[in-house]
PDB file of N, CA and C in Angstrom:
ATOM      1  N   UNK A   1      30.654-127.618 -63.071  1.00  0.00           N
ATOM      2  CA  UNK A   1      30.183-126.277 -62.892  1.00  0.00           C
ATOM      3  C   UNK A   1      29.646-126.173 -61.473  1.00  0.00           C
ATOM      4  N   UNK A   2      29.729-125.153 -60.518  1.00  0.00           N
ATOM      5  CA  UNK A   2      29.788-125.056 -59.118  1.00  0.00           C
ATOM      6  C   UNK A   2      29.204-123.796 -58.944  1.00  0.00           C
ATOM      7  N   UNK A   3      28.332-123.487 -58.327  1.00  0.00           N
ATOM      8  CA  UNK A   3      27.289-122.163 -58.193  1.00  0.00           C
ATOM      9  C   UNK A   3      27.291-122.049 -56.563  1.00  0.00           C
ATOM     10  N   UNK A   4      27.573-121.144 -55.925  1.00  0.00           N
ATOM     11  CA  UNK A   4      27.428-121.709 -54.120  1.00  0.00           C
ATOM     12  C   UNK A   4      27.831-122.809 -53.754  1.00  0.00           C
ATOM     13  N   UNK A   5      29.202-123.741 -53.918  1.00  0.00           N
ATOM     14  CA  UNK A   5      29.453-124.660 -53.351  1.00  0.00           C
ATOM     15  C   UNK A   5      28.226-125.803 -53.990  1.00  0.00           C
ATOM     16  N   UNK A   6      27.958-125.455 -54.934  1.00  0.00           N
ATOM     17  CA  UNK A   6      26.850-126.844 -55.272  1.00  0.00           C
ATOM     18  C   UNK A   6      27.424-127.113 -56.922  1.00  0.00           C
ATOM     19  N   UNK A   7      27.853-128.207 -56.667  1.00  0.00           N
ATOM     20  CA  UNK A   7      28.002-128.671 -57.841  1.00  0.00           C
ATOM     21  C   UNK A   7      26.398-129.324 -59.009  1.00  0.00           C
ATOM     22  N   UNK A   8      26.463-128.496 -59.956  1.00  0.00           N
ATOM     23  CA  UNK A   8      25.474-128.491 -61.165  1.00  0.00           C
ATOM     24  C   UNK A   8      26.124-129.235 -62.162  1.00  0.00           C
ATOM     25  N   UNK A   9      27.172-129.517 -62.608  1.00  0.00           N
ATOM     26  CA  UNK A   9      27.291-130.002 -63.589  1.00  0.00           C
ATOM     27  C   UNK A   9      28.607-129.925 -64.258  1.00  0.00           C
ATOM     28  N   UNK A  10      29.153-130.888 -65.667  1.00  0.00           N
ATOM     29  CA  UNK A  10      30.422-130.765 -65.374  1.00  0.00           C
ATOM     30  C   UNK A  10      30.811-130.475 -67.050  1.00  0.00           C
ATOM     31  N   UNK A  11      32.001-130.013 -67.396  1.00  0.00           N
ATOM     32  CA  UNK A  11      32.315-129.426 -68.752  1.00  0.00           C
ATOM     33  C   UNK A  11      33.114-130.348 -69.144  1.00  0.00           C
ATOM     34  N   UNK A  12      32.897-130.876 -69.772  1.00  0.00           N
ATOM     35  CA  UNK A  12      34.139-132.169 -70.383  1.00  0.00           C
ATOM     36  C   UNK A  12      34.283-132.281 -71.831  1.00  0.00           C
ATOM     37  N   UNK A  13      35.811-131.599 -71.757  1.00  0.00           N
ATOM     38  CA  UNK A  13      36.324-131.139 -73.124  1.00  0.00           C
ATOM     39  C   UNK A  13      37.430-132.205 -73.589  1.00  0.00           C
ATOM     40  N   UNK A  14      37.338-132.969 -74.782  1.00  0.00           N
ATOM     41  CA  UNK A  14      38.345-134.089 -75.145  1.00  0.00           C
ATOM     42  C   UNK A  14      39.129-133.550 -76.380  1.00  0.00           C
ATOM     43  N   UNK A  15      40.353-133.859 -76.547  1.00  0.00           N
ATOM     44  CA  UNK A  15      41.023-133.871 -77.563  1.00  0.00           C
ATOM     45  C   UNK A  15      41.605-135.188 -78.115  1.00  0.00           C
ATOM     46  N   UNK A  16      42.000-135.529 -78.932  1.00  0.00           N
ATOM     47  CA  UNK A  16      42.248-136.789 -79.220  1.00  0.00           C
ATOM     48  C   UNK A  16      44.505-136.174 -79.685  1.00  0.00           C
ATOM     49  N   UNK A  17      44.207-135.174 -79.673  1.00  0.00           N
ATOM     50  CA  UNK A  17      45.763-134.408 -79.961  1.00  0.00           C
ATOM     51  C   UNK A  17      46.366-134.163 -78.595  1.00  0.00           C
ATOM     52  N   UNK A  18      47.560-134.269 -78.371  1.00  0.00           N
ATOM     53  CA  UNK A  18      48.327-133.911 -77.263  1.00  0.00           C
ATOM     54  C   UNK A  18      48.442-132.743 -76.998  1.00  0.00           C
ATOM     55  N   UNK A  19      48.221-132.164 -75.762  1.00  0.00           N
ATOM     56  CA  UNK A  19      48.210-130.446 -75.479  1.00  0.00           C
ATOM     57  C   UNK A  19      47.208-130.169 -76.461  1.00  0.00           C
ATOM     58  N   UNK A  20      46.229-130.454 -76.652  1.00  0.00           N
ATOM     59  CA  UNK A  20      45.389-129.538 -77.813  1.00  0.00           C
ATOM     60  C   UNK A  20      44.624-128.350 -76.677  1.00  0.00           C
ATOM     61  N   UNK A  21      44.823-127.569 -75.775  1.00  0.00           N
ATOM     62  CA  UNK A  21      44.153-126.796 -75.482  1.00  0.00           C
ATOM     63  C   UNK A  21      45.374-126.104 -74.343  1.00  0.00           C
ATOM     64  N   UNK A  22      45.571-124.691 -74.318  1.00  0.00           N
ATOM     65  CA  UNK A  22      46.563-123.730 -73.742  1.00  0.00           C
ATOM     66  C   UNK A  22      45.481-123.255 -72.443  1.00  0.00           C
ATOM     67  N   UNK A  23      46.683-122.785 -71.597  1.00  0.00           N
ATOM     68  CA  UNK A  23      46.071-121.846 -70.552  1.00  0.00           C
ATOM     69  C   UNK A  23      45.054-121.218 -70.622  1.00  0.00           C
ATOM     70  N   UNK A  24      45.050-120.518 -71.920  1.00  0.00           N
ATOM     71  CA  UNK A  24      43.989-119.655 -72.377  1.00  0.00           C
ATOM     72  C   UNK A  24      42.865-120.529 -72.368  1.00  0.00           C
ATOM     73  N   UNK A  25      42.493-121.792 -73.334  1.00  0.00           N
ATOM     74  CA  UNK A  25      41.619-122.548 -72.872  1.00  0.00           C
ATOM     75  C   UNK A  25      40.722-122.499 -71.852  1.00  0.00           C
ATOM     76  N   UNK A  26      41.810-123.406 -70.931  1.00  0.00           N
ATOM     77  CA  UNK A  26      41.763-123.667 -69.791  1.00  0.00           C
ATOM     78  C   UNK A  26      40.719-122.662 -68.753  1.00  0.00           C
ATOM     79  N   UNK A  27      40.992-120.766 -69.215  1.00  0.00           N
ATOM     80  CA  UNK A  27      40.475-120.085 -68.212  1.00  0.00           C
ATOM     81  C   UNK A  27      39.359-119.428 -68.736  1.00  0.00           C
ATOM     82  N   UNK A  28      39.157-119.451 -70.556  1.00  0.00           N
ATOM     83  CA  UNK A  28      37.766-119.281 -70.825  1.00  0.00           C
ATOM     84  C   UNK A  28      36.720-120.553 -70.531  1.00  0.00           C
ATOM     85  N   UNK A  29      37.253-121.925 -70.590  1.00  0.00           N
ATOM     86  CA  UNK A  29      36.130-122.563 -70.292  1.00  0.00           C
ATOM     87  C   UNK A  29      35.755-122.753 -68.621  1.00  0.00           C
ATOM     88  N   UNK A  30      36.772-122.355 -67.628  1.00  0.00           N
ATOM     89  CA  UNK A  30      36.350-121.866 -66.371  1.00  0.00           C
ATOM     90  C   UNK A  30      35.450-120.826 -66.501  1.00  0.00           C
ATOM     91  N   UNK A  31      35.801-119.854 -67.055  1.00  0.00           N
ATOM     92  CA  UNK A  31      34.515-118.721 -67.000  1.00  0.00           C
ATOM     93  C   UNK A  31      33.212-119.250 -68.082  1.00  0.00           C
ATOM     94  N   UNK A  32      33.223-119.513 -68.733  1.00  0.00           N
ATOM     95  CA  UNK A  32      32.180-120.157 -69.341  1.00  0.00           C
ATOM     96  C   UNK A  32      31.433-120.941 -68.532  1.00  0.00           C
ATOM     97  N   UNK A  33      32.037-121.919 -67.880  1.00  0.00           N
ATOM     98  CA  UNK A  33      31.392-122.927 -66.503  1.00  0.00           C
ATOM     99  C   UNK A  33      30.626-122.360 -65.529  1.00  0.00           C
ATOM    100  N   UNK A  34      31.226-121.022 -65.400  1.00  0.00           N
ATOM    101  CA  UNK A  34      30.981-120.470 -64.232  1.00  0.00           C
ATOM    102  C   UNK A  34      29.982-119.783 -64.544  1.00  0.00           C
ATOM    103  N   UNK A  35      29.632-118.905 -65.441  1.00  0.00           N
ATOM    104  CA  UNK A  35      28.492-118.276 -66.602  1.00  0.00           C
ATOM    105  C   UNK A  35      27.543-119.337 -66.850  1.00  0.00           C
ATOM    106  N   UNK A  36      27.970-120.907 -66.917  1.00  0.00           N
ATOM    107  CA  UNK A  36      26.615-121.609 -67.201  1.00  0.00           C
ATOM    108  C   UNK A  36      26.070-121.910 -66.027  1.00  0.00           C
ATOM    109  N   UNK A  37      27.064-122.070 -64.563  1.00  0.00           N
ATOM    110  CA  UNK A  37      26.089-122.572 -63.255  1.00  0.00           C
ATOM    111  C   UNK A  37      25.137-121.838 -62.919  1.00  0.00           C
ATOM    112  N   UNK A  38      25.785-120.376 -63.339  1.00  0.00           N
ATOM    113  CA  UNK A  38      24.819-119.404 -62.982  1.00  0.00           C
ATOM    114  C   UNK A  38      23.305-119.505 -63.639  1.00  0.00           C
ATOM    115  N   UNK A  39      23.426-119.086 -64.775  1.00  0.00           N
ATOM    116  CA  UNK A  39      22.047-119.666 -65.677  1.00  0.00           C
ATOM    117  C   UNK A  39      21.290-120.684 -65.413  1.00  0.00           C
ATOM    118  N   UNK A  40      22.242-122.078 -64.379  1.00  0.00           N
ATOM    119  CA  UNK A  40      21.677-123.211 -64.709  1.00  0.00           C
ATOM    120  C   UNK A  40      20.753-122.872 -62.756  1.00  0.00           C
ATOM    121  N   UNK A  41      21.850-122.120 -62.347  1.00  0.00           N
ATOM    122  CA  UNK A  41      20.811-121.733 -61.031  1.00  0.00           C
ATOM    123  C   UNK A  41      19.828-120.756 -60.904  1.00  0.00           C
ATOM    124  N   UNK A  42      19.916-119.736 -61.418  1.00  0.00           N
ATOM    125  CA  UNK A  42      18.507-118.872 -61.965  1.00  0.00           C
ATOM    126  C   UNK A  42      17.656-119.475 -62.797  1.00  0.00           C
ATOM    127  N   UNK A  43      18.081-120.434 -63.527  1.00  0.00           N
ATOM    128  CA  UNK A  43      16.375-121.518 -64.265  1.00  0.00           C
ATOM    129  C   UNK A  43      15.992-122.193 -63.436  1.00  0.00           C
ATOM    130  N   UNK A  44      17.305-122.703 -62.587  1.00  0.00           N
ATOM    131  CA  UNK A  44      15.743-123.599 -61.569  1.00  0.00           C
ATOM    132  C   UNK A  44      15.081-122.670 -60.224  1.00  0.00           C
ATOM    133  N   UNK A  45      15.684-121.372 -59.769  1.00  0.00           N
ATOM    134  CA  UNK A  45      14.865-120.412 -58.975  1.00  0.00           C
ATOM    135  C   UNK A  45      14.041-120.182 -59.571  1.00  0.00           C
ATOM    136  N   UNK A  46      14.238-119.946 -61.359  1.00  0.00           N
ATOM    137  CA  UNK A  46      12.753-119.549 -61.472  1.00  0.00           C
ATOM    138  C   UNK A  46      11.668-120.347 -61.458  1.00  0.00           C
ATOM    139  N   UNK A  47      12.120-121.655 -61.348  1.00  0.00           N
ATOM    140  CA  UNK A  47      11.009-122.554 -62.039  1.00  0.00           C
ATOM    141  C   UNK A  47      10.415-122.721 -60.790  1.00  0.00           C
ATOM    142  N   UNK A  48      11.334-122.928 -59.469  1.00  0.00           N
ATOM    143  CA  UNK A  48      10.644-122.711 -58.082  1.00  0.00           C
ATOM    144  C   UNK A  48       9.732-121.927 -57.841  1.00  0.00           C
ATOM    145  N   UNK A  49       9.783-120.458 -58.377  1.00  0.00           N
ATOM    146  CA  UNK A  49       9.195-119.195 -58.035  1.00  0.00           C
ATOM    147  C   UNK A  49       7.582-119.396 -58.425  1.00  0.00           C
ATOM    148  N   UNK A  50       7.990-120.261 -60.137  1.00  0.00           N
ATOM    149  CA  UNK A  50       7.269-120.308 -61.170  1.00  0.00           C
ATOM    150  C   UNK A  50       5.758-121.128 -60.166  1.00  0.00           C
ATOM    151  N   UNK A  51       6.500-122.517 -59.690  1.00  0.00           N
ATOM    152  CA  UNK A  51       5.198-123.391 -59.150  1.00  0.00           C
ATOM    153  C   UNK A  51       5.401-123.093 -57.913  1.00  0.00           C
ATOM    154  N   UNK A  52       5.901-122.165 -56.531  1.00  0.00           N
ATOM    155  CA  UNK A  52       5.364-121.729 -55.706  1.00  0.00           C
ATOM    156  C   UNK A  52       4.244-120.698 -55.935  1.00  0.00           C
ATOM    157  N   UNK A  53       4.665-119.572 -57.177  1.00  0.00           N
ATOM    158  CA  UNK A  53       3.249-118.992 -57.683  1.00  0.00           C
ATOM    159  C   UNK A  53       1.993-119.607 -58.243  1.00  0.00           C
ATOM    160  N   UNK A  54       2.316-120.451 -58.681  1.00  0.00           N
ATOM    161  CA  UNK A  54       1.115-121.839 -58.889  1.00  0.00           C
ATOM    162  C   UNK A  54       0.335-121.874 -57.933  1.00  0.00           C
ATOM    163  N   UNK A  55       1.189-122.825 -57.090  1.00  0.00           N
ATOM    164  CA  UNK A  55       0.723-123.560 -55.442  1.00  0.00           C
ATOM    165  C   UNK A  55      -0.779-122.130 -55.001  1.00  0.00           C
ATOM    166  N   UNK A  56       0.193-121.212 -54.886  1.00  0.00           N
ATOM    167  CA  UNK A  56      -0.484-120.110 -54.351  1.00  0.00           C
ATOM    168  C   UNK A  56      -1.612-119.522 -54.969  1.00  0.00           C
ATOM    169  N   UNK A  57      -1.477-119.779 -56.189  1.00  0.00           N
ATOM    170  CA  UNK A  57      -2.826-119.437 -57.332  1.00  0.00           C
ATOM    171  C   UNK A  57      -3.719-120.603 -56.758  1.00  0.00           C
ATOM    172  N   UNK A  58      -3.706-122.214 -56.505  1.00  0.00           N
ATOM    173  CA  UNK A  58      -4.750-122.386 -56.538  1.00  0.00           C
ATOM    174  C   UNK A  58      -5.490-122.268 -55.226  1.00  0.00           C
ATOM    175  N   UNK A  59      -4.488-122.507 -54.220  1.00  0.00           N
ATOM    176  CA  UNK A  59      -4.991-122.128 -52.633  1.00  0.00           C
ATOM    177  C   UNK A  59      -6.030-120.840 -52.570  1.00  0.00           C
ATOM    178  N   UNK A  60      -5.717-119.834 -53.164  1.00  0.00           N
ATOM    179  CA  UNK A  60      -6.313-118.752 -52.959  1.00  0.00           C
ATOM    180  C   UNK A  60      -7.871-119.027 -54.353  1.00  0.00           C
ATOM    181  N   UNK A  61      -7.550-119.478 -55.283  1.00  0.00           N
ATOM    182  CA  UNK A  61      -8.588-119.692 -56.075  1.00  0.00           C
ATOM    183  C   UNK A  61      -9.395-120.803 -55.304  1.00  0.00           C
ATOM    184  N   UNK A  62      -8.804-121.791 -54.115  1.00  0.00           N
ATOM    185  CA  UNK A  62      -9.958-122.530 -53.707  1.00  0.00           C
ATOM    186  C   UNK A  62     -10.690-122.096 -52.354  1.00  0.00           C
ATOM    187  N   UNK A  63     -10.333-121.335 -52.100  1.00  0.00           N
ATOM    188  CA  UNK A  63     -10.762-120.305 -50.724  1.00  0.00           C
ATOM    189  C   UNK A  63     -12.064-119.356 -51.281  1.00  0.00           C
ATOM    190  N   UNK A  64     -12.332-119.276 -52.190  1.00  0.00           N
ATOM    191  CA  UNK A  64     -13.154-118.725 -53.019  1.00  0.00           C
ATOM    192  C   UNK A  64     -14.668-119.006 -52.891  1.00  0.00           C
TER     193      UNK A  64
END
């Protein structure tokens, strides 16, 4: 899974059957991949956002 040229992570689908998965497959679990980098890159902006708003809570609570 690839979000901005950054690889996040990877989808690994097995069959133990020959051809068990068509084109069709193939281009929902690309969009699915592509739907999870996204998610998987807005959870960690937020979590950035989350403890830069931290950081900043206590700086200003120790200025006090």
């Amino acid at each position: 899974m690839i979000y901005r040229n950054e690889l996040l992570g990877v989808l690994n689908v097995e069959s133990e059957q020959i051809d068990a998965y068509t084109e069709n497959d193939e281009e929902m679990l690309g969009t699915l991949g592509g739907s999870l980098a996204a998610i998987i890159a807005n959870a960690r902006l937020l979590e950035q956002i989350r403890v830069q708003a931290e950081r900043e809570r206590l700086i200003l609570r120790s200025h006090k």
